[in-house]
C-alpha atoms as a PDB file:
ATOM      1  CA  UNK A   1       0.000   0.000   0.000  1.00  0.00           C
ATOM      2  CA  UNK A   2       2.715   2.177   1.102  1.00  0.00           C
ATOM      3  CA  UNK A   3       3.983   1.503  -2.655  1.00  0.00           C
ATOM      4  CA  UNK A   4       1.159   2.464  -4.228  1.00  0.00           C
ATOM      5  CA  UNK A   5       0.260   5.630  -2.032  1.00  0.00           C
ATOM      6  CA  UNK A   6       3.786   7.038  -3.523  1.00  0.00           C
ATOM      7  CA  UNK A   7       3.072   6.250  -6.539  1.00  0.00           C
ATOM      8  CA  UNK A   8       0.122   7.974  -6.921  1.00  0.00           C
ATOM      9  CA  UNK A   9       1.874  10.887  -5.074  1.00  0.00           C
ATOM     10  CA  UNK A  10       4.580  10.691  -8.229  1.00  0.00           C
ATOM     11  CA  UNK A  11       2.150  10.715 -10.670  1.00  0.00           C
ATOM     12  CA  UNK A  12       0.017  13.319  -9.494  1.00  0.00           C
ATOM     13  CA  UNK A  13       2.969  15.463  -9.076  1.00  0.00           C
ATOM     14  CA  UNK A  14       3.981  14.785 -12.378  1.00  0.00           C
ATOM     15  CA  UNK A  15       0.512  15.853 -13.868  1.00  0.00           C
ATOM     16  CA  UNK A  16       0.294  18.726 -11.310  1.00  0.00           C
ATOM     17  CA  UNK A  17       3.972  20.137 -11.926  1.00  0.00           C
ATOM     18  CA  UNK A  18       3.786  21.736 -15.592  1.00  0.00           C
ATOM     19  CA  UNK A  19       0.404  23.252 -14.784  1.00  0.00           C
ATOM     20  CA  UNK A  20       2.075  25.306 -11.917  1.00  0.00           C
ATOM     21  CA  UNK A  21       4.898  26.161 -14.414  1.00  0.00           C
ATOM     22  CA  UNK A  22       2.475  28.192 -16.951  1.00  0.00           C
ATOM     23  CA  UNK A  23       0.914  29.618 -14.203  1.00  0.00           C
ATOM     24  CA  UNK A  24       5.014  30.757 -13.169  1.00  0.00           C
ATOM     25  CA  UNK A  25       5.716  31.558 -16.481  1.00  0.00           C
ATOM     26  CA  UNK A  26       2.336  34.012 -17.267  1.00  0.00           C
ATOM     27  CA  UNK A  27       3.337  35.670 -13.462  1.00  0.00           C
ATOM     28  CA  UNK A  28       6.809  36.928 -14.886  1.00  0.00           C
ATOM     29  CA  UNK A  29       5.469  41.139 -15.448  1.00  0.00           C
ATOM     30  CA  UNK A  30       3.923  40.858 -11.919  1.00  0.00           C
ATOM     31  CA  UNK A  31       6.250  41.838  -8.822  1.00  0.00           C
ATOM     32  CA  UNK A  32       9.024  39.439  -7.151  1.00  0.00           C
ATOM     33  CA  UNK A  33       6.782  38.492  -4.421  1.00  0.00           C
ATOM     34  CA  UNK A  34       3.652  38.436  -5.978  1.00  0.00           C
ATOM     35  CA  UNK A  35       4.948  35.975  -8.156  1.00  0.00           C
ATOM     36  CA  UNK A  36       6.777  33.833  -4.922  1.00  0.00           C
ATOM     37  CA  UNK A  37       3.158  33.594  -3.782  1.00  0.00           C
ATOM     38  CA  UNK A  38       1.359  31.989  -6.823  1.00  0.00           C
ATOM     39  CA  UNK A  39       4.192  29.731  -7.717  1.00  0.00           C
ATOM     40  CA  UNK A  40       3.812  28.763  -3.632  1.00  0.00           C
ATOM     41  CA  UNK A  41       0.938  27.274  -3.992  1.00  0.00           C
ATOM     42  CA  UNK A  42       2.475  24.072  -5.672  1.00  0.00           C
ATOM     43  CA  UNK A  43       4.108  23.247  -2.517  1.00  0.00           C
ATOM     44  CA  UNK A  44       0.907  23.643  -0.176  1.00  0.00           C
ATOM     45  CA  UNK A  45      -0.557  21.851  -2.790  1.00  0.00           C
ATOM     46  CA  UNK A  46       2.145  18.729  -2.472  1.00  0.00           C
ATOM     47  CA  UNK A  47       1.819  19.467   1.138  1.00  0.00           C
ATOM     48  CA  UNK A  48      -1.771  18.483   1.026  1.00  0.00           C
ATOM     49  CA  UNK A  49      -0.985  15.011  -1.493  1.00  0.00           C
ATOM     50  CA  UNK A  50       1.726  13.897   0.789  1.00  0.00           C
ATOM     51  CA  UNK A  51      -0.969  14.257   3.964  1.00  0.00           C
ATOM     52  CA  UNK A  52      -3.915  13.209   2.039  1.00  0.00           C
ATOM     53  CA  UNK A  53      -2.222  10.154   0.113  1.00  0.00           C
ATOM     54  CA  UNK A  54       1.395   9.216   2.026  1.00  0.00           C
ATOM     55  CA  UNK A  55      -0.123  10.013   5.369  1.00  0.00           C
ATOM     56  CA  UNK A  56       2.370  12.315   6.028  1.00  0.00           C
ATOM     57  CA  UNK A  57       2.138  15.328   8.581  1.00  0.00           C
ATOM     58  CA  UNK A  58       4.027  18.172  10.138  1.00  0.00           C
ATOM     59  CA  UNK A  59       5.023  19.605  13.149  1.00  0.00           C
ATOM     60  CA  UNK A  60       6.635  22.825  13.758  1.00  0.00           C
ATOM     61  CA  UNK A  61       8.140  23.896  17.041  1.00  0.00           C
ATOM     62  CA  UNK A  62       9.170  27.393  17.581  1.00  0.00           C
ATOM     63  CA  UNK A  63       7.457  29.301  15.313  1.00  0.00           C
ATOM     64  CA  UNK A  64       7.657  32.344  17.373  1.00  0.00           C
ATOM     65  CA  UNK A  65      11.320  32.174  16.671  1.00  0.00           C
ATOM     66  CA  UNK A  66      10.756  33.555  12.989  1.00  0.00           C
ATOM     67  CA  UNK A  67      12.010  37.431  12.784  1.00  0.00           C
ATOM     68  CA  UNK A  68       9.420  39.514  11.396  1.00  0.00           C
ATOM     69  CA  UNK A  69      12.518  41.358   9.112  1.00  0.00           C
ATOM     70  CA  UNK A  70      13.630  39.523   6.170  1.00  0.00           C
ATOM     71  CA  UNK A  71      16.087  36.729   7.369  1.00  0.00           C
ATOM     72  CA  UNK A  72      18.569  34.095   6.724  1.00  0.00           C
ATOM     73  CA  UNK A  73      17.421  30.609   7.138  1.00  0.00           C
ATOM     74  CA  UNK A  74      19.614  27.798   7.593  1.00  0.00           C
ATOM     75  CA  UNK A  75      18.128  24.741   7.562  1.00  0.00           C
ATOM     76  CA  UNK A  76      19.209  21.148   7.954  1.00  0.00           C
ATOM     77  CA  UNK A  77      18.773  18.896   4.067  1.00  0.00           C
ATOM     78  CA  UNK A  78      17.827  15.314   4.460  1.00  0.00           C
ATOM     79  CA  UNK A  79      15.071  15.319   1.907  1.00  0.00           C
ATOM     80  CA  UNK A  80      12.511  17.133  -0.760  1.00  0.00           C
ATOM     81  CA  UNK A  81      10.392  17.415   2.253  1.00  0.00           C
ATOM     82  CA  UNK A  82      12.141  20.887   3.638  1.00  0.00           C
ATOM     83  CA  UNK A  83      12.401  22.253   0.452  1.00  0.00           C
ATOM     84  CA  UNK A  84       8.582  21.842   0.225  1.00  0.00           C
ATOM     85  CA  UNK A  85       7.958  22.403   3.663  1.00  0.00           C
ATOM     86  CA  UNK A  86       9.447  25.764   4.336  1.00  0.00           C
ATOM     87  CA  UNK A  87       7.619  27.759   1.748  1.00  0.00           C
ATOM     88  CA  UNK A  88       4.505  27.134   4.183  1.00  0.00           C
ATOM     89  CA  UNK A  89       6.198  28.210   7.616  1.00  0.00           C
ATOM     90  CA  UNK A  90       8.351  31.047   6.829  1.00  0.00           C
ATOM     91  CA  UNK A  91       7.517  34.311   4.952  1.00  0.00           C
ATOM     92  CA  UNK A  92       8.380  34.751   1.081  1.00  0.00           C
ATOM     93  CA  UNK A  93      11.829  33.507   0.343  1.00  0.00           C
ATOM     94  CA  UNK A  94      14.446  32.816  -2.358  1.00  0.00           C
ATOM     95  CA  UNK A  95      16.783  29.901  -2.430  1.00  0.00           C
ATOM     96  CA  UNK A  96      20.262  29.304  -2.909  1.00  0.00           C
ATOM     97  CA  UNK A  97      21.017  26.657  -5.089  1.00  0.00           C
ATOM     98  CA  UNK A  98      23.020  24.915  -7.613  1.00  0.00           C
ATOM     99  CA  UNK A  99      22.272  26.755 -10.931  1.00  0.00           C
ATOM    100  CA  UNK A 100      21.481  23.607 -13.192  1.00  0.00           C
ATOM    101  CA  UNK A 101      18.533  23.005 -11.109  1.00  0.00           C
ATOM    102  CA  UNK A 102      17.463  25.963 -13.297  1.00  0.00           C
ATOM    103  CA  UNK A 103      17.502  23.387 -16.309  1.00  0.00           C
ATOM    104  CA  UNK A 104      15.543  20.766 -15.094  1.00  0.00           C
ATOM    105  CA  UNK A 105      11.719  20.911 -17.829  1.00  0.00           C
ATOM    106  CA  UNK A 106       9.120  22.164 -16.219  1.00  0.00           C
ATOM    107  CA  UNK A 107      10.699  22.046 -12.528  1.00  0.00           C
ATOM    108  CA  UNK A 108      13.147  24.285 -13.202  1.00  0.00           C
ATOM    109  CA  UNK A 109      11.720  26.938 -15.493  1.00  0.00           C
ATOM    110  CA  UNK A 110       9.151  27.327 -12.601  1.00  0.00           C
ATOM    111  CA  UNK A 111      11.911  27.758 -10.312  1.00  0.00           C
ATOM    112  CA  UNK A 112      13.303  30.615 -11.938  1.00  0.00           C
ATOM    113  CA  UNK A 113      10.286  32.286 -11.542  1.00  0.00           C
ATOM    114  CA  UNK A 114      11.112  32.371  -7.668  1.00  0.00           C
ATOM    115  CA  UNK A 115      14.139  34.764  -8.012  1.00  0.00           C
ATOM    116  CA  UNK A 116      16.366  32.015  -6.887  1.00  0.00           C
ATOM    117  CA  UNK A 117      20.156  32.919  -6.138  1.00  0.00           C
ATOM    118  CA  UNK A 118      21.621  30.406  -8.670  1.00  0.00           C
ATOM    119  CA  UNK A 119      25.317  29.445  -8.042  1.00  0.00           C
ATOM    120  CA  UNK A 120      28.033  27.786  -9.861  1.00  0.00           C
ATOM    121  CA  UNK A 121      29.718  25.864  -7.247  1.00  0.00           C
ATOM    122  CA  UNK A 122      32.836  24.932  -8.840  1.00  0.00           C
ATOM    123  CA  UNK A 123      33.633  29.080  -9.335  1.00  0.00           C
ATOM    124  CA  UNK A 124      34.553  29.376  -5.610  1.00  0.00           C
ATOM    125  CA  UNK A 125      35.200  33.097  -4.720  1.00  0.00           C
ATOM    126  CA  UNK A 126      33.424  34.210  -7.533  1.00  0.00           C
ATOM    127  CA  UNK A 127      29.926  32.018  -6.219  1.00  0.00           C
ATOM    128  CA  UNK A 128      30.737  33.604  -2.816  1.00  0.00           C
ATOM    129  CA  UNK A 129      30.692  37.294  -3.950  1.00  0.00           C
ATOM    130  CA  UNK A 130      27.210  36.269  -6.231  1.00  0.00           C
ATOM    131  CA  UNK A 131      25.651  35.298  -2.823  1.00  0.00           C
ATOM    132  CA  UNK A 132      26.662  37.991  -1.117  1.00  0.00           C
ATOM    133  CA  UNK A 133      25.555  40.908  -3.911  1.00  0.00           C
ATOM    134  CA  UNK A 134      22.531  38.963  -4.828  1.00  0.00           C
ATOM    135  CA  UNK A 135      21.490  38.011  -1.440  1.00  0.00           C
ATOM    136  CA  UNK A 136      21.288  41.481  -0.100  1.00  0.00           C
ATOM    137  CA  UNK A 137      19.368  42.661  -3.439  1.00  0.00           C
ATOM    138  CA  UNK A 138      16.736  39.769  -2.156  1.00  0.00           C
ATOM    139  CA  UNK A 139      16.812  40.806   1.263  1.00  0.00           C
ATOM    140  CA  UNK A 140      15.964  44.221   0.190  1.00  0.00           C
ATOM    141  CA  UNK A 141      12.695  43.099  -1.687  1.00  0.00           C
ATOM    142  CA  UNK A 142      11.880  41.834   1.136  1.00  0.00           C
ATOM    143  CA  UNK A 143      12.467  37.925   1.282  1.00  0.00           C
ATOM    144  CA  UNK A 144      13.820  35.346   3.454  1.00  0.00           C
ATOM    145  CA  UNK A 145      17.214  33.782   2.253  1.00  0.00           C
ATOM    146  CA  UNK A 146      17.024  30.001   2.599  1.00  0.00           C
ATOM    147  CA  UNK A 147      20.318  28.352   2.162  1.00  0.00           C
ATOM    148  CA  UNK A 148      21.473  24.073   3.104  1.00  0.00           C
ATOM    149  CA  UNK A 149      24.540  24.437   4.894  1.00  0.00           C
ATOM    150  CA  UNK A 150      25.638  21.094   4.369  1.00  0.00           C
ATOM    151  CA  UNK A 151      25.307  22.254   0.388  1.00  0.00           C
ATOM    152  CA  UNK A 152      23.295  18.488  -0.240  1.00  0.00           C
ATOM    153  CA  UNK A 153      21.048  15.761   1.182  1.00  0.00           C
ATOM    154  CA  UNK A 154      22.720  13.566   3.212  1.00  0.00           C
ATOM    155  CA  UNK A 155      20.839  10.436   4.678  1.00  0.00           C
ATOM    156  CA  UNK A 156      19.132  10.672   8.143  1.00  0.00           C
ATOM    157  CA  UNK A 157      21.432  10.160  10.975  1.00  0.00           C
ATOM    158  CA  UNK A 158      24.354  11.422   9.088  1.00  0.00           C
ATOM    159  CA  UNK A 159      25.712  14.734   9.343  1.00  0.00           C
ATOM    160  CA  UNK A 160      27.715  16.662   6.370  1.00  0.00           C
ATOM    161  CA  UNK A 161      30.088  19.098   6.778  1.00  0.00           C
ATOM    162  CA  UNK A 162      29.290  22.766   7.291  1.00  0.00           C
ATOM    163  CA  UNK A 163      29.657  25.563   4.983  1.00  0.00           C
ATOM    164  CA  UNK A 164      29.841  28.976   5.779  1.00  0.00           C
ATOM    165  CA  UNK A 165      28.082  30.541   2.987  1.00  0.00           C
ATOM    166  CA  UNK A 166      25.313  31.820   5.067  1.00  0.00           C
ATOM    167  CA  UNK A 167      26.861  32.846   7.855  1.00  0.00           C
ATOM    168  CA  UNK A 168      29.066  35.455   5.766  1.00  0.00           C
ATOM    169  CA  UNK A 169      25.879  36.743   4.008  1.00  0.00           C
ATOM    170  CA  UNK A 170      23.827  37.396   7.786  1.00  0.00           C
ATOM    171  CA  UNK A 171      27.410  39.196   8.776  1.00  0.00           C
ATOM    172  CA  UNK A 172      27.543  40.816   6.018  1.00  0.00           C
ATOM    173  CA  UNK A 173      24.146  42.357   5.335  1.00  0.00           C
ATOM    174  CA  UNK A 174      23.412  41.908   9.564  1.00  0.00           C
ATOM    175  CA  UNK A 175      20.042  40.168   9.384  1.00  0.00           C
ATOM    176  CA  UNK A 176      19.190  37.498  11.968  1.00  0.00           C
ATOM    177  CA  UNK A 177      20.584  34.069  10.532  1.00  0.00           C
ATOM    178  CA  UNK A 178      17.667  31.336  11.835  1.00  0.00           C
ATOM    179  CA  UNK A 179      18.762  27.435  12.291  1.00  0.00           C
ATOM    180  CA  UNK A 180      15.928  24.990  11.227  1.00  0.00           C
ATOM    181  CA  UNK A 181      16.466  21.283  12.634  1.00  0.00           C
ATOM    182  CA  UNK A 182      13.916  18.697  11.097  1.00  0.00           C
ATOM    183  CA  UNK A 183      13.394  14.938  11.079  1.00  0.00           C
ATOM    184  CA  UNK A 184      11.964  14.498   7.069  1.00  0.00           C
ATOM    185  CA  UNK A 185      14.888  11.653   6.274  1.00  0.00           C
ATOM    186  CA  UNK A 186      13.378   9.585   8.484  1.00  0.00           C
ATOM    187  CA  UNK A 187      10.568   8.952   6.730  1.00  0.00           C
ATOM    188  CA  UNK A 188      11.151  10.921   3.348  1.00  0.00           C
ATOM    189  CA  UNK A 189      14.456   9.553   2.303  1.00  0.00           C
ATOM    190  CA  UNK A 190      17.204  11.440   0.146  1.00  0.00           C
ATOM    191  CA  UNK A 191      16.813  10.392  -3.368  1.00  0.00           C
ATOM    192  CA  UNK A 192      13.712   7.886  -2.365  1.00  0.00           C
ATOM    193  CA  UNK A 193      10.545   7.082  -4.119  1.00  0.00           C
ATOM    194  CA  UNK A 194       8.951   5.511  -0.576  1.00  0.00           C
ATOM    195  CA  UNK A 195       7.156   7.775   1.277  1.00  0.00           C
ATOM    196  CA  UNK A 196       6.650   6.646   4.996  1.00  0.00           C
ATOM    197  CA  UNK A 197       3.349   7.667   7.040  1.00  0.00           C
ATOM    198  CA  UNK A 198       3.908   9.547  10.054  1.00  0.00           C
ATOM    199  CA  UNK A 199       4.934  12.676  11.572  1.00  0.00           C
ATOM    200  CA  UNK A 200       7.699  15.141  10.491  1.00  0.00           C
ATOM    201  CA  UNK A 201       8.907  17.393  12.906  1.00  0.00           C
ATOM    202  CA  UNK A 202      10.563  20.490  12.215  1.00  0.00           C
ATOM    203  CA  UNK A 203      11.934  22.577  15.333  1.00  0.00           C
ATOM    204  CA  UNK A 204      12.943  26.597  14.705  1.00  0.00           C
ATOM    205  CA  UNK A 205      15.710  27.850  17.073  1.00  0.00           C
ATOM    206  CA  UNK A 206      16.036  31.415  18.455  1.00  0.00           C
ATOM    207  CA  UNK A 207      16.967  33.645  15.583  1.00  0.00           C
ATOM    208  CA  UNK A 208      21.200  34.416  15.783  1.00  0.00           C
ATOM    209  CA  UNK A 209      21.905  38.052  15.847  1.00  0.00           C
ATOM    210  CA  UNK A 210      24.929  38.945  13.490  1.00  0.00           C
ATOM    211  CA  UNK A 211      25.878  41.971  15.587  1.00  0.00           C
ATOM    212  CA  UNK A 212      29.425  41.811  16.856  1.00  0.00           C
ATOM    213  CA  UNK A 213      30.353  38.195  15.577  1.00  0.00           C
ATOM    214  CA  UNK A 214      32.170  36.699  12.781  1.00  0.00           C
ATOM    215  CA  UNK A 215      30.757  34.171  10.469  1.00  0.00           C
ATOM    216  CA  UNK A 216      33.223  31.266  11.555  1.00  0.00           C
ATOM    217  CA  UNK A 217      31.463  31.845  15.039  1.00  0.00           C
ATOM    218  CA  UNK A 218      27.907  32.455  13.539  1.00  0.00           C
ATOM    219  CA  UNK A 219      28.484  29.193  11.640  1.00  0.00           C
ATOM    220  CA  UNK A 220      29.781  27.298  14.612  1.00  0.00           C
ATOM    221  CA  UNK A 221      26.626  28.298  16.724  1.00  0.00           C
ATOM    222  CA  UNK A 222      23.935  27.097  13.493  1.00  0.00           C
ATOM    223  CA  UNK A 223      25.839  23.678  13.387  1.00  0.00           C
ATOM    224  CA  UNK A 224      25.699  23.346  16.800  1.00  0.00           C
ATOM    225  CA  UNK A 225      22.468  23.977  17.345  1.00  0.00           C
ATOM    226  CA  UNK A 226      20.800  21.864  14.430  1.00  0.00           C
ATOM    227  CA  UNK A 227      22.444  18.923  15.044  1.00  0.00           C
ATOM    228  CA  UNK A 228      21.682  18.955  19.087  1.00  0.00           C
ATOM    229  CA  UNK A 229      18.526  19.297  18.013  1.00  0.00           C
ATOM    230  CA  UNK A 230      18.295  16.888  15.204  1.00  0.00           C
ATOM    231  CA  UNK A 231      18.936  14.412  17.965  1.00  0.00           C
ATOM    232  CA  UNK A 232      16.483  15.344  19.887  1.00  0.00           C
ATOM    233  CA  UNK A 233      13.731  15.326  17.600  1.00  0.00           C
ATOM    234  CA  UNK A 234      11.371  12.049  17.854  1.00  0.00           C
END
């Protein structure tokens, strides 16, 4: 059954996924964040399939945490869930991401649509100045900055290393960097086409103020903080 539930779930979002993307594409005159909140609606919308058909709910734990001010969110990657997720519990946001996401049919053309800040990994210094520029142009308009620290999905109960991307840009443009912890892998795998039933929990820490510290410190604090709380989670 569980088999079949994700299945469906595929399908659907398959079906589901393109229609979203015109709607993406026919938004482009309309403002940054007007846009971010039409295209938005696929992800309540897979929110609702993965509840409705996967029996798969959320959780969220310190939502009082989240700054009213545009912000930096850090957030722990185990699976699609998060990526989904956070465009219901935080405010209008752009990602960071790998810039061939941007290529992907349908997926990806949508995505662009978001005002994503899309990197080139390999270009080093040159991908950390982008971030930095771009990132306070986004924080300007008014949105979030969501970024994966550990740059990929690793499994649950694995930990990747650090990077300190997002710590420079809250030092830099001093806006409160937020650590998300979550437990999605656990039933949401990296990479996996099952789909468990049960609960997700994702916990928001106390928003990190910039003022006074360095990024190596800032980052410290996030990684700290997530995993500790990883741990903890159910």
């Amino acid at each position: 059954m569980i088999v079949l539930r994700s299945l469906i779930f595929l399908l659907l979002q398959i079906l589901i996924t393109p229609l979203f993307t015109l709607f993406a594409l026919l938004s482009f005159p309309l403002h940054p964040i007007t846009r971010y909140r039409i295209i938005s609606g696929w992800a309540l919308t897979m929110l609702w399939l993965l509840r409705m058909l996967c029996g798969i709910r959320m959780e969220v734990r310190g939502a009082e945490n989240i700054p009213k001010q545009p912000c930096i969110v850090l957030c722990k990657h185990q699976s699609a869930w998060e990526t989904i997720a956070l465009q219901k519990v935080f405010p209008p946001q752009v990602w960071v991401l790998k810039r061939e996401l941007l290529w992907l049919p349908f997926f990806g053309w949508g995505l662009a649509m978001t005002s994503p800040i899309a990197i080139k990994r390999s270009s080093g210094k040159e991908a950390i100045r982008q971030l930095l520029k771009q990132g306070r142009k986004r924080l300007q308009l008014g949105f979030c900055v969501v970024i994966f620290p550990e740059g990929t999905r690793i499994p649950y109960g694995q930990r990747g290393k650090y990077k300190i991307g997002g710590a420079l840009l809250g030092a830099h443009c001093g806006v409160p960097v937020v650590p998300v912890a979550h437990n999605a892998g656990r039933l949401w795998g990296r990479n996996a086409f099952i789909k468990r039933p049960g609960l997700i929990t994702m916990s928001i820490g106390a928003p990190i103020d910039p003022a006074g510290h360095k990024a190596e410190e800032i980052s410290r604090r996030v990684e700290d903080w997530i995993e500790t709380e990883v741990a903890r989670l159910p």
